[in-house]
N, C-alpha and C. Protein backbone atom coordinates (compact mmCIF):
# COMPACT_ATOMS: atom_id res chain seq x y z
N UNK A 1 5.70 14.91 -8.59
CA UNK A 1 5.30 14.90 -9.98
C UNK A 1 4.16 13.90 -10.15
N UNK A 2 2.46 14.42 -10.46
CA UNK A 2 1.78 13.73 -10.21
C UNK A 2 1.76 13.20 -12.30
N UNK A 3 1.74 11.46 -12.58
CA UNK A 3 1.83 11.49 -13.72
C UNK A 3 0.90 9.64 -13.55
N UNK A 4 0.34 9.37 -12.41
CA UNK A 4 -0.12 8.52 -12.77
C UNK A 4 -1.77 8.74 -12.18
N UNK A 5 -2.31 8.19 -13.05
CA UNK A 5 -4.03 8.62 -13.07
C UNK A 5 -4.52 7.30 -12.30
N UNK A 6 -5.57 7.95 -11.44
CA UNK A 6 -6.33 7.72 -10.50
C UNK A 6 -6.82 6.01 -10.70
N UNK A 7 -7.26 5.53 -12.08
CA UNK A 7 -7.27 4.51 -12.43
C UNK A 7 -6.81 3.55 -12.57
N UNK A 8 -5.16 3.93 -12.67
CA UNK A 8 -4.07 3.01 -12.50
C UNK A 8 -3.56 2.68 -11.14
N UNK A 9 -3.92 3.93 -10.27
CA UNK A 9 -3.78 3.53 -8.98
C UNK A 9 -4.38 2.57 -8.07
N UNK A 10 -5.96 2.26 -8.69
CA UNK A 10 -6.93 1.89 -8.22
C UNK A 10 -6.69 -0.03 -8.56
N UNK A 11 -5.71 0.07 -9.37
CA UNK A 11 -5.33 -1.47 -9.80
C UNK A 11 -3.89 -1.65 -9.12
N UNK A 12 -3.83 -0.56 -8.98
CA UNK A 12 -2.30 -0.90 -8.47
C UNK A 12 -2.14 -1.21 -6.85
N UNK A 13 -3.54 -0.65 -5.86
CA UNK A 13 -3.79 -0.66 -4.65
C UNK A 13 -4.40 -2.13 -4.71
N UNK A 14 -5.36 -2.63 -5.50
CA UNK A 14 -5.35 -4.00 -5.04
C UNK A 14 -4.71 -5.00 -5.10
N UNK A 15 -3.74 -5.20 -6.60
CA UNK A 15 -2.96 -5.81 -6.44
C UNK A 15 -2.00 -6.07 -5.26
N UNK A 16 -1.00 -4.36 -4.68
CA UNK A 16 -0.56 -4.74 -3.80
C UNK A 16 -0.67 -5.03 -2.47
N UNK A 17 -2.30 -4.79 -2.02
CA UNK A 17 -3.19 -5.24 -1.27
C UNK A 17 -3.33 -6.72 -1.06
N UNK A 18 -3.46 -7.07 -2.45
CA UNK A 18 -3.39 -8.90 -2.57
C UNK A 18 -1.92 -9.42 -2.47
N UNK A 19 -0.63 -8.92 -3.12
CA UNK A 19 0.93 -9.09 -2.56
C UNK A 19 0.90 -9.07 -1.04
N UNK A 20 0.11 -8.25 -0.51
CA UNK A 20 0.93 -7.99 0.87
C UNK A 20 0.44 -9.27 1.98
N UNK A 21 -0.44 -9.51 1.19
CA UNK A 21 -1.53 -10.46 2.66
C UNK A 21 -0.82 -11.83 1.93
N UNK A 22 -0.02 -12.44 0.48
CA UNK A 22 0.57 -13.40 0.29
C UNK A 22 2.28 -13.15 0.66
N UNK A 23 2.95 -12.01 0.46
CA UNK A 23 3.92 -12.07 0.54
C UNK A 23 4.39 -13.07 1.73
N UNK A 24 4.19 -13.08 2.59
CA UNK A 24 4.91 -14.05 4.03
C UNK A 24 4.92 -15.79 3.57
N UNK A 25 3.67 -15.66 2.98
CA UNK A 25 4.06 -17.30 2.35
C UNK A 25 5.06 -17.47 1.20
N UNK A 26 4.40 -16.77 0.01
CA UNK A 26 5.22 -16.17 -1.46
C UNK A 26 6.85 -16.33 -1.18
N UNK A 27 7.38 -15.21 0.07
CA UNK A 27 8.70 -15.21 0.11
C UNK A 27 9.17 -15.87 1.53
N UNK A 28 8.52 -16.66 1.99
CA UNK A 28 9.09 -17.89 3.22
C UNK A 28 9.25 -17.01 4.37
N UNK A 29 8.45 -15.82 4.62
CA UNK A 29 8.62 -15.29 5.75
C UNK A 29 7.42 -15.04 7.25
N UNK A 30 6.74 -16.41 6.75
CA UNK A 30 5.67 -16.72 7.54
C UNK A 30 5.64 -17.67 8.92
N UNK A 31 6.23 -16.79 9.44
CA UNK A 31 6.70 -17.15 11.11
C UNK A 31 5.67 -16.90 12.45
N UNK A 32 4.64 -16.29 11.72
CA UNK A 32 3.74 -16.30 12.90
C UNK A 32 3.47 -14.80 13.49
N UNK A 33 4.90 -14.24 13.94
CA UNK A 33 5.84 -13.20 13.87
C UNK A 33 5.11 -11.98 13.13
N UNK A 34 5.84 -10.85 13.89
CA UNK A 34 5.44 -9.35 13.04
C UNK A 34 5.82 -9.07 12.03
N UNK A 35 6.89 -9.79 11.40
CA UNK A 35 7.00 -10.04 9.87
C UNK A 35 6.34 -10.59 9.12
N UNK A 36 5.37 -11.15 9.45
CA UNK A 36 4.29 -11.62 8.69
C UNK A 36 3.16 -10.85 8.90
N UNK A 37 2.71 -10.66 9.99
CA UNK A 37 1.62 -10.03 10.67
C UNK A 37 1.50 -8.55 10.06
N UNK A 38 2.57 -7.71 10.16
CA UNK A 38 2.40 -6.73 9.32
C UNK A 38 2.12 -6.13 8.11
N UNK A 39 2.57 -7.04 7.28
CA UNK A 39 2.00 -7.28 5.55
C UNK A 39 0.75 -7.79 5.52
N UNK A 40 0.39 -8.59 6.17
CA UNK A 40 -1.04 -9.17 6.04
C UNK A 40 -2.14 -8.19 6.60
N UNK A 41 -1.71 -7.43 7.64
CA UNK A 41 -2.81 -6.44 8.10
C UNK A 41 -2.86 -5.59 7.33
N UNK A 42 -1.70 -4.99 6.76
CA UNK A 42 -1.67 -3.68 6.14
C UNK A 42 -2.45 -3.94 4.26
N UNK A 43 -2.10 -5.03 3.99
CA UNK A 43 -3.05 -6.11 3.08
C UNK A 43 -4.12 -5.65 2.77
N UNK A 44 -5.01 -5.81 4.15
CA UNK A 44 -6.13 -6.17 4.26
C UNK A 44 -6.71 -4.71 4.27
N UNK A 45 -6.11 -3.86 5.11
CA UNK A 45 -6.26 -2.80 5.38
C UNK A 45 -6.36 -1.42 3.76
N UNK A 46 -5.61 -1.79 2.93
CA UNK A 46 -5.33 -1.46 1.79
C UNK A 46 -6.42 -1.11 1.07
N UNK A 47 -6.72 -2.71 1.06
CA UNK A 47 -8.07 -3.29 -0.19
C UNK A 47 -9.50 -2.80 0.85
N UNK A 48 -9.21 -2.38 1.99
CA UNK A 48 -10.57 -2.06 2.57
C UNK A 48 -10.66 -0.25 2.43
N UNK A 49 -9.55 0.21 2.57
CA UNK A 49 -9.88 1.71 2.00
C UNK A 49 -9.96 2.02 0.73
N UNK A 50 -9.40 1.59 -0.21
CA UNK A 50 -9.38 1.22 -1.80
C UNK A 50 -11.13 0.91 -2.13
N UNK A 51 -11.52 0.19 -1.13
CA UNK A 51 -12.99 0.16 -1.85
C UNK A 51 -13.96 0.93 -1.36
N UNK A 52 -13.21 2.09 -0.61
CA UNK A 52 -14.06 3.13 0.30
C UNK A 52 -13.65 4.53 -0.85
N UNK A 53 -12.94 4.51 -1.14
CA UNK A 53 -12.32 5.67 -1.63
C UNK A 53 -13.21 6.13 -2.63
N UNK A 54 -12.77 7.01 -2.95
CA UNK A 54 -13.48 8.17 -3.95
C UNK A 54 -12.83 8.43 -5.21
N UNK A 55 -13.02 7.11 -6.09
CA UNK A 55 -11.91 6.87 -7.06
C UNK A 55 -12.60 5.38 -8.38
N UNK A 56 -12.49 5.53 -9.29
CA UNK A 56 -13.37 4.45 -10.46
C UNK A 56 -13.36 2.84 -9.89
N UNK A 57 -12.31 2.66 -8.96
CA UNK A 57 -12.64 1.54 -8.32
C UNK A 57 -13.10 0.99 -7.17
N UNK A 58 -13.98 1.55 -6.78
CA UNK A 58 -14.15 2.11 -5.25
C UNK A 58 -15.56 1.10 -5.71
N UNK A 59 -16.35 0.53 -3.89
CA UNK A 59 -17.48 -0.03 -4.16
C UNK A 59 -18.26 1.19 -3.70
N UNK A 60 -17.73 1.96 -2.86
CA UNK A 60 -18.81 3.36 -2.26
C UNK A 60 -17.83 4.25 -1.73
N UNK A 61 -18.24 4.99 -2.53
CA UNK A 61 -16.99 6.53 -2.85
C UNK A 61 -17.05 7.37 -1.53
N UNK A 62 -16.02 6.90 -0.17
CA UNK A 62 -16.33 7.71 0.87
C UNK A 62 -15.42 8.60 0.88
N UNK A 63 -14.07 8.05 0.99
CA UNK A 63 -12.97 8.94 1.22
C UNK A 63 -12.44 9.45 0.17
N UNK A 64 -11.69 10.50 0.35
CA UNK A 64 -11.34 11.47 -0.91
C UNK A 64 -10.15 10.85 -1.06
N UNK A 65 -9.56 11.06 -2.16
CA UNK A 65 -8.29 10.79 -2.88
C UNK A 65 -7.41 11.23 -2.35
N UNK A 66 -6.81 12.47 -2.10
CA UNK A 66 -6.16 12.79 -0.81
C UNK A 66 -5.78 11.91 0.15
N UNK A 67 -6.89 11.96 1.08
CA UNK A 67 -6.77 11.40 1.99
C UNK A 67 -6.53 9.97 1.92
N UNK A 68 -7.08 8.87 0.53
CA UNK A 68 -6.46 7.53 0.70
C UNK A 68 -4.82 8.05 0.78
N UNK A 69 -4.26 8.80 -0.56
CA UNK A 69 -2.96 8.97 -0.67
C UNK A 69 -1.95 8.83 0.57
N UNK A 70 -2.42 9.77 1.72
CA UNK A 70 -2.04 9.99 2.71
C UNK A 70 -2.10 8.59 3.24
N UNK A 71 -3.06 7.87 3.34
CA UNK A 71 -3.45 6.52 3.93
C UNK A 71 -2.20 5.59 3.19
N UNK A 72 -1.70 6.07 2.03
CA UNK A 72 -0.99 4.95 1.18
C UNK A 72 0.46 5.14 2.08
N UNK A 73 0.77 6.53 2.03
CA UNK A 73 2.38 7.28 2.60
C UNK A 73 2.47 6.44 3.67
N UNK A 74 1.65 6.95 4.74
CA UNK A 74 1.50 6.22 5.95
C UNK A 74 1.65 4.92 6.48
N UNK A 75 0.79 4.35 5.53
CA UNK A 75 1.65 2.45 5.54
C UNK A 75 2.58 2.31 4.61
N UNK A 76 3.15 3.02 3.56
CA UNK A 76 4.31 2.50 3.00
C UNK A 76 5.30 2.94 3.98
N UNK A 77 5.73 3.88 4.86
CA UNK A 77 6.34 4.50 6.23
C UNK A 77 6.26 3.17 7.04
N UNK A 78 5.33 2.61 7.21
CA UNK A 78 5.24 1.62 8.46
C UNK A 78 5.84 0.26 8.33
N UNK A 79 5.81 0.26 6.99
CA UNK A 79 5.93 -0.86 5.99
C UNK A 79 7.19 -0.76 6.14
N UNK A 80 8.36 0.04 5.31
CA UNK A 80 9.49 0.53 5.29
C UNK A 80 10.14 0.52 6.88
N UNK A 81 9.45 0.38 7.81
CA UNK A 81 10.30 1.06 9.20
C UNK A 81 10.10 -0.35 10.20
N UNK A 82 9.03 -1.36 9.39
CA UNK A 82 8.53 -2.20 10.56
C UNK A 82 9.56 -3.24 10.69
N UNK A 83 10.89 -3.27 9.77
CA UNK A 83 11.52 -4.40 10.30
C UNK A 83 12.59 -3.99 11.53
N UNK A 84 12.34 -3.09 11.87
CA UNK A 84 13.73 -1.98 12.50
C UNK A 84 12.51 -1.73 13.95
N UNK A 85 11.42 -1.32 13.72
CA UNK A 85 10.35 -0.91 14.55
C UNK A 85 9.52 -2.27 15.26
N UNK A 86 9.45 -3.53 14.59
CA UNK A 86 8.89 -4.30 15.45
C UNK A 86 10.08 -5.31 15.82
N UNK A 87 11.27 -5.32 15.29
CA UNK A 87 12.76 -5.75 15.61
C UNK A 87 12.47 -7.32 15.19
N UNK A 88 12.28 -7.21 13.69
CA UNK A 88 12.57 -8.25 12.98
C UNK A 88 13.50 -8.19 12.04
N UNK A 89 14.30 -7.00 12.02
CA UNK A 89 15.39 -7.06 10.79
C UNK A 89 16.55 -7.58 10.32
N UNK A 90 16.60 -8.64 11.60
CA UNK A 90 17.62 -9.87 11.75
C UNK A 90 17.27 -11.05 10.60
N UNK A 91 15.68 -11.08 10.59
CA UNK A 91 15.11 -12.02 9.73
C UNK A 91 14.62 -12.12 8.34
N UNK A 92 14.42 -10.27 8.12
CA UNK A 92 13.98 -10.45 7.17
C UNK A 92 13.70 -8.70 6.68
N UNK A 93 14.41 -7.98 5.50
CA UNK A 93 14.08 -6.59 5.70
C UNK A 93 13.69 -6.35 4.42
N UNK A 94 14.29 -6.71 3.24
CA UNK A 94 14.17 -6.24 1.59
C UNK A 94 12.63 -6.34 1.04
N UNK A 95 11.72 -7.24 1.63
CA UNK A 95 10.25 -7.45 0.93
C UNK A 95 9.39 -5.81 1.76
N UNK A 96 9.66 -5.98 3.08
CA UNK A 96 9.32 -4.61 3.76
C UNK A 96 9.64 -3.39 3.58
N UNK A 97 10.77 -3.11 3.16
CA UNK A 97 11.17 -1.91 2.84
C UNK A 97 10.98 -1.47 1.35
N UNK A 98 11.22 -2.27 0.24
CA UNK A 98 11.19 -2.24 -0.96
C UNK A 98 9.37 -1.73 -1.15
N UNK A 99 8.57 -3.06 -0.83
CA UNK A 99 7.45 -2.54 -1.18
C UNK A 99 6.83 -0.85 -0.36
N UNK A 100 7.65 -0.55 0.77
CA UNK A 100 6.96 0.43 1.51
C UNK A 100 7.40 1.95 1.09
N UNK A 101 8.45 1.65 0.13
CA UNK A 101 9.16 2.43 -0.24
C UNK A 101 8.00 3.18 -1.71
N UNK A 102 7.59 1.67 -2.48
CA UNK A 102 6.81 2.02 -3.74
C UNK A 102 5.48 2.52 -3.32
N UNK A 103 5.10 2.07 -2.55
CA UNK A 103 3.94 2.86 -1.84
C UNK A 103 3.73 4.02 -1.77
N UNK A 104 5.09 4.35 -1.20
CA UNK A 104 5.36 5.99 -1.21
C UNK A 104 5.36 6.64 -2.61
N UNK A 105 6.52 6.32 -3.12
CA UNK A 105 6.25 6.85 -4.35
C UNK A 105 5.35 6.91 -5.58
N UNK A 106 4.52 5.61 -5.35
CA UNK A 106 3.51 5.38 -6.48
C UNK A 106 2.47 6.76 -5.27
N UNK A 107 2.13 6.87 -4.24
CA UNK A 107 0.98 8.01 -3.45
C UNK A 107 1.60 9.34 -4.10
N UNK A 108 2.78 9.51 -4.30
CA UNK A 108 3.60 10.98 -4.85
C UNK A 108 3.13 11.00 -6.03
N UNK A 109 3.19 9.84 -6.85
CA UNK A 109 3.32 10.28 -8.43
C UNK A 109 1.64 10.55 -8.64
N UNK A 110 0.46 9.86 -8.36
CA UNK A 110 -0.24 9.50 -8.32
C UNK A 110 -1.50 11.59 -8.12
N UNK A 111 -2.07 11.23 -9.41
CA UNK A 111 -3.23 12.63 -9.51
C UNK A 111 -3.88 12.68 -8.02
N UNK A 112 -4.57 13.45 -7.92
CA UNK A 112 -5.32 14.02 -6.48
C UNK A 112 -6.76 13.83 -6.92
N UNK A 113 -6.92 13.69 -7.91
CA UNK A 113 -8.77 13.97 -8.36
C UNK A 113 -9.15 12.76 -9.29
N UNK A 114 -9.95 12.29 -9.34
CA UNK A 114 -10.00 11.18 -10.14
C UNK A 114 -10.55 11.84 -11.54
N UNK A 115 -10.33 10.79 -12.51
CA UNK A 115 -10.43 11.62 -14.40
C UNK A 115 -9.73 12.34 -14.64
N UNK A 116 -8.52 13.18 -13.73
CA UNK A 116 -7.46 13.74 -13.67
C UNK A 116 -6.35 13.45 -14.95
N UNK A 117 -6.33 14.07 -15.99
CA UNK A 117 -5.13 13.52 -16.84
C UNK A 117 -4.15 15.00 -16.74
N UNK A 118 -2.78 14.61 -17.39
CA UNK A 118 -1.57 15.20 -17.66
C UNK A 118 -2.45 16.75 -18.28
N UNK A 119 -1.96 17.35 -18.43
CA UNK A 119 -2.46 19.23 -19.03
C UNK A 119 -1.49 18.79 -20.34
């Protein structure tokens, strides 16, 4: 059910772009470790397709909307799986899974075309 417009997404990718590269300090899980390492790449990684994309907040409109979406699924999946997948889930799982989870669902709810409103 796509019900959130392209614009809101475009604030909503940097913000959690900027969460992800603080979360390890934010929530005391800054060990050096792939529990940290993973939020901070995927961070960084976020806010660098976010300003590629093809969308009102973009610095140069490369990639299509689609395809960020797909880009969003994909690390909220990695996000969601990395405390189990890089075998840190002894230490630390609810900030990883929670946010990788909204990822997903904010890329589901989220229009395909930008200026896209409800019919």
């Amino acid at each position: 059910m796509q019900m959130i417009p392209t614009r809101i997404h475009g604030i909503l990718d940097y913000l959690i772009g900027i969460l992800l590269i603080i979360a390890p300090w934010l929530f005391g899980f800054a060990n050096g470790g792939p529990a940290q390492w993973v939020p901070v790449f995927l961070g960084i990684f976020v806010i660098v397709y976010s300003l590629l994309t093809d969308y009102e907040f973009a610095a140069v409109r490369m990639i299509p909307m689609p395809v960020h979406l797909g880009l969003d699924v994909a690390g909220g999946l990695l996000l969601a799986v990395s405390p189990w997948l890089f075998g840190f889930a002894s230490v630390i799982v609810w900030p990883h899974l929670l946010v990788g989870i909204v990822e997903i669902i904010t890329a589901a709810c989220t229009y395909r075309r930008p200026g896209q409103a409800a019919a």
